[in-house]
C-alpha atoms as a PDB file:
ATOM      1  CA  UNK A   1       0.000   0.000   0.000  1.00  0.00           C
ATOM      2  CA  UNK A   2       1.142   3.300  -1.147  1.00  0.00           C
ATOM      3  CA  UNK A   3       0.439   6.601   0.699  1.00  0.00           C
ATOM      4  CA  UNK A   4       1.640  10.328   0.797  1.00  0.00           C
ATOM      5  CA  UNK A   5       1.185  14.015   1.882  1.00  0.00           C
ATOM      6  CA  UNK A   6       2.745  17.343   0.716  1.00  0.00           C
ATOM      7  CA  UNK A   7       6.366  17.912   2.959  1.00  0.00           C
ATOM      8  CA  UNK A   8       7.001  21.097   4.744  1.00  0.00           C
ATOM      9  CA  UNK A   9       9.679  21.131   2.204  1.00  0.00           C
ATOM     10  CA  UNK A  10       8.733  23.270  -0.763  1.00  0.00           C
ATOM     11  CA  UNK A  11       7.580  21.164  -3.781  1.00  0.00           C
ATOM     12  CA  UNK A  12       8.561  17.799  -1.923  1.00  0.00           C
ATOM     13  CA  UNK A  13       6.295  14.914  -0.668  1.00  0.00           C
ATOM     14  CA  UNK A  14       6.647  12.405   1.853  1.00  0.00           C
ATOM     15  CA  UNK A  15       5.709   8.516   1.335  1.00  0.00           C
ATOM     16  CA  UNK A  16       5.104   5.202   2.656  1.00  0.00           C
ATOM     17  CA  UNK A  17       5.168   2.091   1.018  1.00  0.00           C
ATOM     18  CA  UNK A  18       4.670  -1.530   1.768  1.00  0.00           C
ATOM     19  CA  UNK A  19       5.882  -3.991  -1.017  1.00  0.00           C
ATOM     20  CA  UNK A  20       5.284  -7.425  -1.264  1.00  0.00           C
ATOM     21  CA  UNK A  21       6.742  -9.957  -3.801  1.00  0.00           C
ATOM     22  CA  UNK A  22       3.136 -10.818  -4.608  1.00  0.00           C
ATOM     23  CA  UNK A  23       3.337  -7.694  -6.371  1.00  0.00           C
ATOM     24  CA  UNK A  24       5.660  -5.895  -8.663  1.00  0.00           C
ATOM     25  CA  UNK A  25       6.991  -2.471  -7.434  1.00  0.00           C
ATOM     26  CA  UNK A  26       7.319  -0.156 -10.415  1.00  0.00           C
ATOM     27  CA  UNK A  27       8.575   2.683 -10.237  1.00  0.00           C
ATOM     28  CA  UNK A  28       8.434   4.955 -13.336  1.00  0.00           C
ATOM     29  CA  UNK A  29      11.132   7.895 -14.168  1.00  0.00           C
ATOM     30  CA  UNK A  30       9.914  11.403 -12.975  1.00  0.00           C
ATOM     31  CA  UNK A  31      12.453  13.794 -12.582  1.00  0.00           C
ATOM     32  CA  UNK A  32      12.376  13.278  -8.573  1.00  0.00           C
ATOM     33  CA  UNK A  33      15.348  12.456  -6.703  1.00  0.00           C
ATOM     34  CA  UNK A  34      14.400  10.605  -2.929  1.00  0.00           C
ATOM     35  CA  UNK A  35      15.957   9.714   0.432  1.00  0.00           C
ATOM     36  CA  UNK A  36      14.323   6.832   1.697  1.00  0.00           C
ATOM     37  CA  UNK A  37      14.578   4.690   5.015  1.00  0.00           C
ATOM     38  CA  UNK A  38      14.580   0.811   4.622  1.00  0.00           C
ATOM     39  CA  UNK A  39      15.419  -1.971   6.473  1.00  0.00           C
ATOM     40  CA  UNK A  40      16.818   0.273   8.842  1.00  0.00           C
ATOM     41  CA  UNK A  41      19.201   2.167   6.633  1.00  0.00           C
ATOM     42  CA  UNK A  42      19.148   5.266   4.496  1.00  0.00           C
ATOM     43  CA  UNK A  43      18.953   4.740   0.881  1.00  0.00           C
ATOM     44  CA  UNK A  44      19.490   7.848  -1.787  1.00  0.00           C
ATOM     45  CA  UNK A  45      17.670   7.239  -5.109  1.00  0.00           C
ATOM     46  CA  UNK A  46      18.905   9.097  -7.877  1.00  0.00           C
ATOM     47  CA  UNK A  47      17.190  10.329 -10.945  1.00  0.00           C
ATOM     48  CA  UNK A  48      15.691   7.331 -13.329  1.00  0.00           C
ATOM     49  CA  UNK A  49      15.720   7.395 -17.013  1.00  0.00           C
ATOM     50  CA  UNK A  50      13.218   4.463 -17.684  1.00  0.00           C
ATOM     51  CA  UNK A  51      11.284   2.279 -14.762  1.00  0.00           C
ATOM     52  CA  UNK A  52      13.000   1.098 -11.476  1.00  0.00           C
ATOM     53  CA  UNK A  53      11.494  -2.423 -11.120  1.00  0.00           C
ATOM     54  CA  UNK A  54      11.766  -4.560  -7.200  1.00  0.00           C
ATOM     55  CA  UNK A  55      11.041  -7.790  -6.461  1.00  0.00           C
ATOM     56  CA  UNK A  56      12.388  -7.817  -2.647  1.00  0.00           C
ATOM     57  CA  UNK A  57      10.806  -9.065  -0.094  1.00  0.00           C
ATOM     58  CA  UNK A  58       8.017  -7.311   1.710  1.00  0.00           C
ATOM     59  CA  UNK A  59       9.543  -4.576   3.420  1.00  0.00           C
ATOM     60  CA  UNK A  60       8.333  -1.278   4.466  1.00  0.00           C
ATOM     61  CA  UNK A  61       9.596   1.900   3.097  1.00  0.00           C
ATOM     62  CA  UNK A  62       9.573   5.634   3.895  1.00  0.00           C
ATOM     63  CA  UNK A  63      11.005   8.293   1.991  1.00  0.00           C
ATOM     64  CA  UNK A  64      10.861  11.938   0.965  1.00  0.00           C
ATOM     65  CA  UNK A  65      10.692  12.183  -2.972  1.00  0.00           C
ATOM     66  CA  UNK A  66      12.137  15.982  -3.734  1.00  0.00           C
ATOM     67  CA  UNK A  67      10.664  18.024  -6.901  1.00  0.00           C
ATOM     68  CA  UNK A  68      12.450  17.968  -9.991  1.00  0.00           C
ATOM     69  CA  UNK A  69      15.681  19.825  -9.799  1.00  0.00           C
ATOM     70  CA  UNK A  70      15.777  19.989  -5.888  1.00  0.00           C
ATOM     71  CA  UNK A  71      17.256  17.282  -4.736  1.00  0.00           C
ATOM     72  CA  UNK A  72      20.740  18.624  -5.590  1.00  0.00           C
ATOM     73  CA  UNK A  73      19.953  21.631  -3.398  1.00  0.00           C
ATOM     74  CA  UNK A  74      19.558  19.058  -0.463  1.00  0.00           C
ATOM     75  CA  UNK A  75      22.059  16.170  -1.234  1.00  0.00           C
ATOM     76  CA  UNK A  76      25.186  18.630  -2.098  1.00  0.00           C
ATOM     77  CA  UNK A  77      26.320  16.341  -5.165  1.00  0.00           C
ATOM     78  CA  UNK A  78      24.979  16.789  -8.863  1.00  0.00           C
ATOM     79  CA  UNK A  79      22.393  14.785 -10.272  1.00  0.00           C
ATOM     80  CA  UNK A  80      24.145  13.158 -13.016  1.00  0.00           C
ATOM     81  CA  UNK A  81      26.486  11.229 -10.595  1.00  0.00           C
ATOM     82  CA  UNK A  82      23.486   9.574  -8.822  1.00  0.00           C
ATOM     83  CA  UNK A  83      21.760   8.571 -12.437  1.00  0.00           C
ATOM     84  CA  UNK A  84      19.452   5.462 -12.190  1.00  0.00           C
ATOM     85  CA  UNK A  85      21.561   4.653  -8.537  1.00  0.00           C
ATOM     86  CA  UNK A  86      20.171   3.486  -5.248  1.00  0.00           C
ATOM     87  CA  UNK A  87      23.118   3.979  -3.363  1.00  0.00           C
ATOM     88  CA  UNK A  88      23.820   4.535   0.913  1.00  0.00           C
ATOM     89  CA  UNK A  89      24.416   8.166   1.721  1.00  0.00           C
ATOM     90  CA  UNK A  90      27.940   6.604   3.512  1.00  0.00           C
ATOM     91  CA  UNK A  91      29.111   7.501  -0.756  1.00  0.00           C
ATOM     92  CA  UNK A  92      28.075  10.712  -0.492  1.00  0.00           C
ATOM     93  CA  UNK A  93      28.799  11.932   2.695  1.00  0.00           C
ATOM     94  CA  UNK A  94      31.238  11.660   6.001  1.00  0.00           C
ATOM     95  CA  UNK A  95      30.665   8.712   8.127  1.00  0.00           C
ATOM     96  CA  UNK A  96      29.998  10.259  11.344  1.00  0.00           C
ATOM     97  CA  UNK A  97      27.179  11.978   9.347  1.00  0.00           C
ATOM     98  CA  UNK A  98      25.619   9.262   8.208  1.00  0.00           C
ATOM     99  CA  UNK A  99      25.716   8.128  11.465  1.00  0.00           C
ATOM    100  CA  UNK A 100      24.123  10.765  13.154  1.00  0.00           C
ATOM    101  CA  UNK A 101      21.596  11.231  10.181  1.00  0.00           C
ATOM    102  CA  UNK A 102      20.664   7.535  10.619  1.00  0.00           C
ATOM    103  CA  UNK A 103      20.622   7.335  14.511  1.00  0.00           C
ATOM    104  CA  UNK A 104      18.298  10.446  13.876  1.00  0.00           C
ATOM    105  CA  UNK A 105      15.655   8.437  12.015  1.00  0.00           C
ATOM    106  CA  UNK A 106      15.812   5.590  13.575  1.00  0.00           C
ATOM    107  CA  UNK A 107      14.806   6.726  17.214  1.00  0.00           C
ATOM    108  CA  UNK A 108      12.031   9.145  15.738  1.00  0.00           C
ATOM    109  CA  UNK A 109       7.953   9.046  16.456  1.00  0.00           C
ATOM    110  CA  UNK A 110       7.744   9.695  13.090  1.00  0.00           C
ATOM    111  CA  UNK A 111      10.184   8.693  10.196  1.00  0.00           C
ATOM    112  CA  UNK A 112       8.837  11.013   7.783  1.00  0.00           C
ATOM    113  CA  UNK A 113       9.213  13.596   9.710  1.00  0.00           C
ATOM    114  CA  UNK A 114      12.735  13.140  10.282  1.00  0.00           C
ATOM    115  CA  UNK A 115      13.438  12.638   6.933  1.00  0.00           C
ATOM    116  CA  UNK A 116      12.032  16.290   6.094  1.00  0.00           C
ATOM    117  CA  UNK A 117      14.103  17.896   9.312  1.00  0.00           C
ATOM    118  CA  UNK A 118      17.181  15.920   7.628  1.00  0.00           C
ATOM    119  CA  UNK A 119      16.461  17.807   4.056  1.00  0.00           C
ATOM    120  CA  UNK A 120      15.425  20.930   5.558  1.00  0.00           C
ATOM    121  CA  UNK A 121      18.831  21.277   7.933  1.00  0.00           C
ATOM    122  CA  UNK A 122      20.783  20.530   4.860  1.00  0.00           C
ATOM    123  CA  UNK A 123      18.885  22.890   2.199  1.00  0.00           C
ATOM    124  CA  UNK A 124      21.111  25.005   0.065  1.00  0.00           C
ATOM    125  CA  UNK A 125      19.365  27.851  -2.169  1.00  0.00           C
ATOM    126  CA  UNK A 126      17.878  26.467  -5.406  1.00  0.00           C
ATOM    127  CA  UNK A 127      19.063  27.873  -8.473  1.00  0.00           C
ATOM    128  CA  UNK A 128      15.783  30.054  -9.516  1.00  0.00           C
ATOM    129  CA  UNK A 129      16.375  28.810 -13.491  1.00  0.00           C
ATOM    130  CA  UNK A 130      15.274  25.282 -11.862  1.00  0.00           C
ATOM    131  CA  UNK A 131      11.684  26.525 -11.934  1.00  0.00           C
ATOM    132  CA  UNK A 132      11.903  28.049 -15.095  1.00  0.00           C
ATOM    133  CA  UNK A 133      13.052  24.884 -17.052  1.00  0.00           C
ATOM    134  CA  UNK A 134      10.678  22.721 -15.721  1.00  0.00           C
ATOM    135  CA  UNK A 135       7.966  24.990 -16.078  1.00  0.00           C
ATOM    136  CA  UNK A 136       8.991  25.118 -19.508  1.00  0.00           C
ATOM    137  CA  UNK A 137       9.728  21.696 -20.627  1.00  0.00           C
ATOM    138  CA  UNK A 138       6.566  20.287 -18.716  1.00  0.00           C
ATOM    139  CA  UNK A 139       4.516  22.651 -20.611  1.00  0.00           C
ATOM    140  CA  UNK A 140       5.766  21.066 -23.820  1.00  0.00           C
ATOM    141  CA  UNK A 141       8.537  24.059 -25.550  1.00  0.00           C
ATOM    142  CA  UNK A 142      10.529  22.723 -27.238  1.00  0.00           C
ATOM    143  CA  UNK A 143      14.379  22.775 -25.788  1.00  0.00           C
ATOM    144  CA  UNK A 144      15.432  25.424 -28.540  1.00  0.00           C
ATOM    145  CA  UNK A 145      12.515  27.160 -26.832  1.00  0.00           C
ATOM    146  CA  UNK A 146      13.518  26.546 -23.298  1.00  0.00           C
ATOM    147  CA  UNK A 147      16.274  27.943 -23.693  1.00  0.00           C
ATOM    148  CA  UNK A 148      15.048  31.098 -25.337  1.00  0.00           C
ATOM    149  CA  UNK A 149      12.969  31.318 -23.173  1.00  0.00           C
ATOM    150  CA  UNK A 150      15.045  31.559 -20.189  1.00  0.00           C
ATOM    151  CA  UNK A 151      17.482  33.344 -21.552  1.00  0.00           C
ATOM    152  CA  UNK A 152      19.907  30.634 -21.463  1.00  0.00           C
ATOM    153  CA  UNK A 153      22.152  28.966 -24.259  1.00  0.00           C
ATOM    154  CA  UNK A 154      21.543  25.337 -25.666  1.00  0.00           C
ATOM    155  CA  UNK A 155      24.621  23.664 -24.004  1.00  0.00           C
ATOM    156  CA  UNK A 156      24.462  26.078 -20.880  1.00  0.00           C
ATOM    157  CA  UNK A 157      20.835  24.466 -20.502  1.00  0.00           C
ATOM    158  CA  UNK A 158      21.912  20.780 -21.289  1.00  0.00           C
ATOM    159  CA  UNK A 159      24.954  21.421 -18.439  1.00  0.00           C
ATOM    160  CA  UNK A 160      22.465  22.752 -16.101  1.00  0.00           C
ATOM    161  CA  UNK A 161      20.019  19.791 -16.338  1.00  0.00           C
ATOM    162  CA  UNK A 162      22.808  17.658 -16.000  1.00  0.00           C
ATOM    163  CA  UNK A 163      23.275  19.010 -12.608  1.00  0.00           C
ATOM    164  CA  UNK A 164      19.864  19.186 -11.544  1.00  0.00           C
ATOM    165  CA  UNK A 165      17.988  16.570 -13.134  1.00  0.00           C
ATOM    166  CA  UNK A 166      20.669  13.942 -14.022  1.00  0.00           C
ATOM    167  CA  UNK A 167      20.057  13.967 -17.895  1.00  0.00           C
ATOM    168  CA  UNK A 168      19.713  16.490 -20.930  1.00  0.00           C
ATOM    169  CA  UNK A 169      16.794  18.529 -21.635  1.00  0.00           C
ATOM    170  CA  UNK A 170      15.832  16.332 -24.263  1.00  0.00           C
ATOM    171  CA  UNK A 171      15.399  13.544 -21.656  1.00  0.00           C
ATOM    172  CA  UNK A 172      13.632  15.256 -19.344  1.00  0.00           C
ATOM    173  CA  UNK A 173      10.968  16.528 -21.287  1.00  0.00           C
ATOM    174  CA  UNK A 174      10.187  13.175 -22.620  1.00  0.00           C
ATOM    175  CA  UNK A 175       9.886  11.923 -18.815  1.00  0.00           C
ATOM    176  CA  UNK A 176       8.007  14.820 -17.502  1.00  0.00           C
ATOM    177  CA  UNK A 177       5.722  14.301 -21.263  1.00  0.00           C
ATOM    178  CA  UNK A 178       5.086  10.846 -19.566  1.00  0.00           C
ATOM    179  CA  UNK A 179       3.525  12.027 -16.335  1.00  0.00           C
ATOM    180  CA  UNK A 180       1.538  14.379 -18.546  1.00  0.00           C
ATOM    181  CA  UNK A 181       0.390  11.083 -20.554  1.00  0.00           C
ATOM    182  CA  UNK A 182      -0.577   8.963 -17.824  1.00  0.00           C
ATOM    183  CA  UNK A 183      -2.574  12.040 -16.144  1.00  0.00           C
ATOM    184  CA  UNK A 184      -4.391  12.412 -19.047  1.00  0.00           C
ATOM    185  CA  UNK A 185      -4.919   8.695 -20.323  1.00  0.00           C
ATOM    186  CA  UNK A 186      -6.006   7.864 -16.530  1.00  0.00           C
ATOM    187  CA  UNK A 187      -8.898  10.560 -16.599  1.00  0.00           C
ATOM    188  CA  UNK A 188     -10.448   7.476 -19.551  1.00  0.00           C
ATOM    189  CA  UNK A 189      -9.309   9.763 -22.567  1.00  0.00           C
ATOM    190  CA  UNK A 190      -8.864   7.581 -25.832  1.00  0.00           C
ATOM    191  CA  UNK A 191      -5.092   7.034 -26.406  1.00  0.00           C
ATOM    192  CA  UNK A 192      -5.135   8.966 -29.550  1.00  0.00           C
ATOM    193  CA  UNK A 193      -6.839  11.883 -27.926  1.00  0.00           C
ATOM    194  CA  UNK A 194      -3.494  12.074 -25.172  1.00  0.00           C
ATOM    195  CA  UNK A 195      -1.427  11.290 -28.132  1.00  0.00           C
ATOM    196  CA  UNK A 196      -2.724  14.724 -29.505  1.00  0.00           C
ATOM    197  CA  UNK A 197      -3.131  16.702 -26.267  1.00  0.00           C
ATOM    198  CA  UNK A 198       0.427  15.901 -25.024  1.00  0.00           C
ATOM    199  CA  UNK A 199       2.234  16.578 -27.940  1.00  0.00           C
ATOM    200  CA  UNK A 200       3.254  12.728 -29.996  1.00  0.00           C
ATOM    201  CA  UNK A 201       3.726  12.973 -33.106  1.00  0.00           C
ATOM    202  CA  UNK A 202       0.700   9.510 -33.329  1.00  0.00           C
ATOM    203  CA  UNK A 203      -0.873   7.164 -30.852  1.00  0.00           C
ATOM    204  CA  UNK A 204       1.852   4.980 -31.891  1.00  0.00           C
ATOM    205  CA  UNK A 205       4.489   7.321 -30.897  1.00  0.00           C
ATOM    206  CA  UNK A 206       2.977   7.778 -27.705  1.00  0.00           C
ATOM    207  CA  UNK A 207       2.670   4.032 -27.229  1.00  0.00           C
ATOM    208  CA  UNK A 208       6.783   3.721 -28.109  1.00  0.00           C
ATOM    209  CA  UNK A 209       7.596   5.850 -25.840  1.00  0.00           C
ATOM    210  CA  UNK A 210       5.546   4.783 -22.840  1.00  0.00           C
ATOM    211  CA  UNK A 211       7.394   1.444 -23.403  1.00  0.00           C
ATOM    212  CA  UNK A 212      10.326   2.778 -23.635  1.00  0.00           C
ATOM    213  CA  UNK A 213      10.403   4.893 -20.616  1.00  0.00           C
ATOM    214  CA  UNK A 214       8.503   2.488 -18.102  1.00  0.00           C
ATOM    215  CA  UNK A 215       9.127  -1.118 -19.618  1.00  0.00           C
ATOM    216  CA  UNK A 216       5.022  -2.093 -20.178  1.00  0.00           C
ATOM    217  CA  UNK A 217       2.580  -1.152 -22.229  1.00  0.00           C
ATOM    218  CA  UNK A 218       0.227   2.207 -21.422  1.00  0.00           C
ATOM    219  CA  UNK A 219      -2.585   0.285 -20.652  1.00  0.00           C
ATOM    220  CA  UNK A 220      -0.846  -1.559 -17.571  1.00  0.00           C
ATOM    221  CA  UNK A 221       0.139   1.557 -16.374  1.00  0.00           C
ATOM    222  CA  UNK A 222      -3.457   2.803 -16.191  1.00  0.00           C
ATOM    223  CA  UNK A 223      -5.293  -0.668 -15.332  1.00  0.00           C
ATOM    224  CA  UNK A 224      -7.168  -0.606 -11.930  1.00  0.00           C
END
Protein backbone atom coordinates (compact mmCIF):
# COMPACT_ATOMS: atom_id res chain seq x y z
CA UNK A 1 0.00 0.00 0.00
CA UNK A 2 1.14 3.30 -1.15
CA UNK A 3 0.44 6.60 0.70
CA UNK A 4 1.64 10.33 0.80
CA UNK A 5 1.19 14.01 1.88
CA UNK A 6 2.75 17.34 0.72
CA UNK A 7 6.37 17.91 2.96
CA UNK A 8 7.00 21.10 4.74
CA UNK A 9 9.68 21.13 2.20
CA UNK A 10 8.73 23.27 -0.76
CA UNK A 11 7.58 21.16 -3.78
CA UNK A 12 8.56 17.80 -1.92
CA UNK A 13 6.29 14.91 -0.67
CA UNK A 14 6.65 12.41 1.85
CA UNK A 15 5.71 8.52 1.33
CA UNK A 16 5.10 5.20 2.66
CA UNK A 17 5.17 2.09 1.02
CA UNK A 18 4.67 -1.53 1.77
CA UNK A 19 5.88 -3.99 -1.02
CA UNK A 20 5.28 -7.42 -1.26
CA UNK A 21 6.74 -9.96 -3.80
CA UNK A 22 3.14 -10.82 -4.61
CA UNK A 23 3.34 -7.69 -6.37
CA UNK A 24 5.66 -5.89 -8.66
CA UNK A 25 6.99 -2.47 -7.43
CA UNK A 26 7.32 -0.16 -10.42
CA UNK A 27 8.57 2.68 -10.24
CA UNK A 28 8.43 4.95 -13.34
CA UNK A 29 11.13 7.89 -14.17
CA UNK A 30 9.91 11.40 -12.97
CA UNK A 31 12.45 13.79 -12.58
CA UNK A 32 12.38 13.28 -8.57
CA UNK A 33 15.35 12.46 -6.70
CA UNK A 34 14.40 10.61 -2.93
CA UNK A 35 15.96 9.71 0.43
CA UNK A 36 14.32 6.83 1.70
CA UNK A 37 14.58 4.69 5.02
CA UNK A 38 14.58 0.81 4.62
CA UNK A 39 15.42 -1.97 6.47
CA UNK A 40 16.82 0.27 8.84
CA UNK A 41 19.20 2.17 6.63
CA UNK A 42 19.15 5.27 4.50
CA UNK A 43 18.95 4.74 0.88
CA UNK A 44 19.49 7.85 -1.79
CA UNK A 45 17.67 7.24 -5.11
CA UNK A 46 18.90 9.10 -7.88
CA UNK A 47 17.19 10.33 -10.94
CA UNK A 48 15.69 7.33 -13.33
CA UNK A 49 15.72 7.40 -17.01
CA UNK A 50 13.22 4.46 -17.68
CA UNK A 51 11.28 2.28 -14.76
CA UNK A 52 13.00 1.10 -11.48
CA UNK A 53 11.49 -2.42 -11.12
CA UNK A 54 11.77 -4.56 -7.20
CA UNK A 55 11.04 -7.79 -6.46
CA UNK A 56 12.39 -7.82 -2.65
CA UNK A 57 10.81 -9.07 -0.09
CA UNK A 58 8.02 -7.31 1.71
CA UNK A 59 9.54 -4.58 3.42
CA UNK A 60 8.33 -1.28 4.47
CA UNK A 61 9.60 1.90 3.10
CA UNK A 62 9.57 5.63 3.90
CA UNK A 63 11.01 8.29 1.99
CA UNK A 64 10.86 11.94 0.97
CA UNK A 65 10.69 12.18 -2.97
CA UNK A 66 12.14 15.98 -3.73
CA UNK A 67 10.66 18.02 -6.90
CA UNK A 68 12.45 17.97 -9.99
CA UNK A 69 15.68 19.82 -9.80
CA UNK A 70 15.78 19.99 -5.89
CA UNK A 71 17.26 17.28 -4.74
CA UNK A 72 20.74 18.62 -5.59
CA UNK A 73 19.95 21.63 -3.40
CA UNK A 74 19.56 19.06 -0.46
CA UNK A 75 22.06 16.17 -1.23
CA UNK A 76 25.19 18.63 -2.10
CA UNK A 77 26.32 16.34 -5.16
CA UNK A 78 24.98 16.79 -8.86
CA UNK A 79 22.39 14.78 -10.27
CA UNK A 80 24.14 13.16 -13.02
CA UNK A 81 26.49 11.23 -10.59
CA UNK A 82 23.49 9.57 -8.82
CA UNK A 83 21.76 8.57 -12.44
CA UNK A 84 19.45 5.46 -12.19
CA UNK A 85 21.56 4.65 -8.54
CA UNK A 86 20.17 3.49 -5.25
CA UNK A 87 23.12 3.98 -3.36
CA UNK A 88 23.82 4.53 0.91
CA UNK A 89 24.42 8.17 1.72
CA UNK A 90 27.94 6.60 3.51
CA UNK A 91 29.11 7.50 -0.76
CA UNK A 92 28.07 10.71 -0.49
CA UNK A 93 28.80 11.93 2.70
CA UNK A 94 31.24 11.66 6.00
CA UNK A 95 30.67 8.71 8.13
CA UNK A 96 30.00 10.26 11.34
CA UNK A 97 27.18 11.98 9.35
CA UNK A 98 25.62 9.26 8.21
CA UNK A 99 25.72 8.13 11.47
CA UNK A 100 24.12 10.76 13.15
CA UNK A 101 21.60 11.23 10.18
CA UNK A 102 20.66 7.53 10.62
CA UNK A 103 20.62 7.33 14.51
CA UNK A 104 18.30 10.45 13.88
CA UNK A 105 15.65 8.44 12.02
CA UNK A 106 15.81 5.59 13.58
CA UNK A 107 14.81 6.73 17.21
CA UNK A 108 12.03 9.15 15.74
CA UNK A 109 7.95 9.05 16.46
CA UNK A 110 7.74 9.70 13.09
CA UNK A 111 10.18 8.69 10.20
CA UNK A 112 8.84 11.01 7.78
CA UNK A 113 9.21 13.60 9.71
CA UNK A 114 12.73 13.14 10.28
CA UNK A 115 13.44 12.64 6.93
CA UNK A 116 12.03 16.29 6.09
CA UNK A 117 14.10 17.90 9.31
CA UNK A 118 17.18 15.92 7.63
CA UNK A 119 16.46 17.81 4.06
CA UNK A 120 15.43 20.93 5.56
CA UNK A 121 18.83 21.28 7.93
CA UNK A 122 20.78 20.53 4.86
CA UNK A 123 18.88 22.89 2.20
CA UNK A 124 21.11 25.01 0.06
CA UNK A 125 19.37 27.85 -2.17
CA UNK A 126 17.88 26.47 -5.41
CA UNK A 127 19.06 27.87 -8.47
CA UNK A 128 15.78 30.05 -9.52
CA UNK A 129 16.37 28.81 -13.49
CA UNK A 130 15.27 25.28 -11.86
CA UNK A 131 11.68 26.53 -11.93
CA UNK A 132 11.90 28.05 -15.10
CA UNK A 133 13.05 24.88 -17.05
CA UNK A 134 10.68 22.72 -15.72
CA UNK A 135 7.97 24.99 -16.08
CA UNK A 136 8.99 25.12 -19.51
CA UNK A 137 9.73 21.70 -20.63
CA UNK A 138 6.57 20.29 -18.72
CA UNK A 139 4.52 22.65 -20.61
CA UNK A 140 5.77 21.07 -23.82
CA UNK A 141 8.54 24.06 -25.55
CA UNK A 142 10.53 22.72 -27.24
CA UNK A 143 14.38 22.77 -25.79
CA UNK A 144 15.43 25.42 -28.54
CA UNK A 145 12.52 27.16 -26.83
CA UNK A 146 13.52 26.55 -23.30
CA UNK A 147 16.27 27.94 -23.69
CA UNK A 148 15.05 31.10 -25.34
CA UNK A 149 12.97 31.32 -23.17
CA UNK A 150 15.05 31.56 -20.19
CA UNK A 151 17.48 33.34 -21.55
CA UNK A 152 19.91 30.63 -21.46
CA UNK A 153 22.15 28.97 -24.26
CA UNK A 154 21.54 25.34 -25.67
CA UNK A 155 24.62 23.66 -24.00
CA UNK A 156 24.46 26.08 -20.88
CA UNK A 157 20.83 24.47 -20.50
CA UNK A 158 21.91 20.78 -21.29
CA UNK A 159 24.95 21.42 -18.44
CA UNK A 160 22.47 22.75 -16.10
CA UNK A 161 20.02 19.79 -16.34
CA UNK A 162 22.81 17.66 -16.00
CA UNK A 163 23.28 19.01 -12.61
CA UNK A 164 19.86 19.19 -11.54
CA UNK A 165 17.99 16.57 -13.13
CA UNK A 166 20.67 13.94 -14.02
CA UNK A 167 20.06 13.97 -17.90
CA UNK A 168 19.71 16.49 -20.93
CA UNK A 169 16.79 18.53 -21.63
CA UNK A 170 15.83 16.33 -24.26
CA UNK A 171 15.40 13.54 -21.66
CA UNK A 172 13.63 15.26 -19.34
CA UNK A 173 10.97 16.53 -21.29
CA UNK A 174 10.19 13.18 -22.62
CA UNK A 175 9.89 11.92 -18.81
CA UNK A 176 8.01 14.82 -17.50
CA UNK A 177 5.72 14.30 -21.26
CA UNK A 178 5.09 10.85 -19.57
CA UNK A 179 3.53 12.03 -16.33
CA UNK A 180 1.54 14.38 -18.55
CA UNK A 181 0.39 11.08 -20.55
CA UNK A 182 -0.58 8.96 -17.82
CA UNK A 183 -2.57 12.04 -16.14
CA UNK A 184 -4.39 12.41 -19.05
CA UNK A 185 -4.92 8.69 -20.32
CA UNK A 186 -6.01 7.86 -16.53
CA UNK A 187 -8.90 10.56 -16.60
CA UNK A 188 -10.45 7.48 -19.55
CA UNK A 189 -9.31 9.76 -22.57
CA UNK A 190 -8.86 7.58 -25.83
CA UNK A 191 -5.09 7.03 -26.41
CA UNK A 192 -5.13 8.97 -29.55
CA UNK A 193 -6.84 11.88 -27.93
CA UNK A 194 -3.49 12.07 -25.17
CA UNK A 195 -1.43 11.29 -28.13
CA UNK A 196 -2.72 14.72 -29.51
CA UNK A 197 -3.13 16.70 -26.27
CA UNK A 198 0.43 15.90 -25.02
CA UNK A 199 2.23 16.58 -27.94
CA UNK A 200 3.25 12.73 -30.00
CA UNK A 201 3.73 12.97 -33.11
CA UNK A 202 0.70 9.51 -33.33
CA UNK A 203 -0.87 7.16 -30.85
CA UNK A 204 1.85 4.98 -31.89
CA UNK A 205 4.49 7.32 -30.90
CA UNK A 206 2.98 7.78 -27.71
CA UNK A 207 2.67 4.03 -27.23
CA UNK A 208 6.78 3.72 -28.11
CA UNK A 209 7.60 5.85 -25.84
CA UNK A 210 5.55 4.78 -22.84
CA UNK A 211 7.39 1.44 -23.40
CA UNK A 212 10.33 2.78 -23.63
CA UNK A 213 10.40 4.89 -20.62
CA UNK A 214 8.50 2.49 -18.10
CA UNK A 215 9.13 -1.12 -19.62
CA UNK A 216 5.02 -2.09 -20.18
CA UNK A 217 2.58 -1.15 -22.23
CA UNK A 218 0.23 2.21 -21.42
CA UNK A 219 -2.59 0.29 -20.65
CA UNK A 220 -0.85 -1.56 -17.57
CA UNK A 221 0.14 1.56 -16.37
CA UNK A 222 -3.46 2.80 -16.19
CA UNK A 223 -5.29 -0.67 -15.33
CA UNK A 224 -7.17 -0.61 -11.93
Amino acid sequence: MYRERPSRLNRAVVWENVISTESEGRVLPDGCMDIIWMDDSLIVAGPDTTAYVSNEPIYRATGLRFAPGDGPAVLGVPASILRNQRIPPADLWPAAVVKRLTDRVAMATDRRVALEDIAIDRLRPTDPTILGIVSELSAGTSVSGAAAAIDMGERRLHRRCLDAFGYGPKTLARILRLGRALDLARTGAPFATVAAQIGYSDQAHLSRDVKALAGVPLTALISP
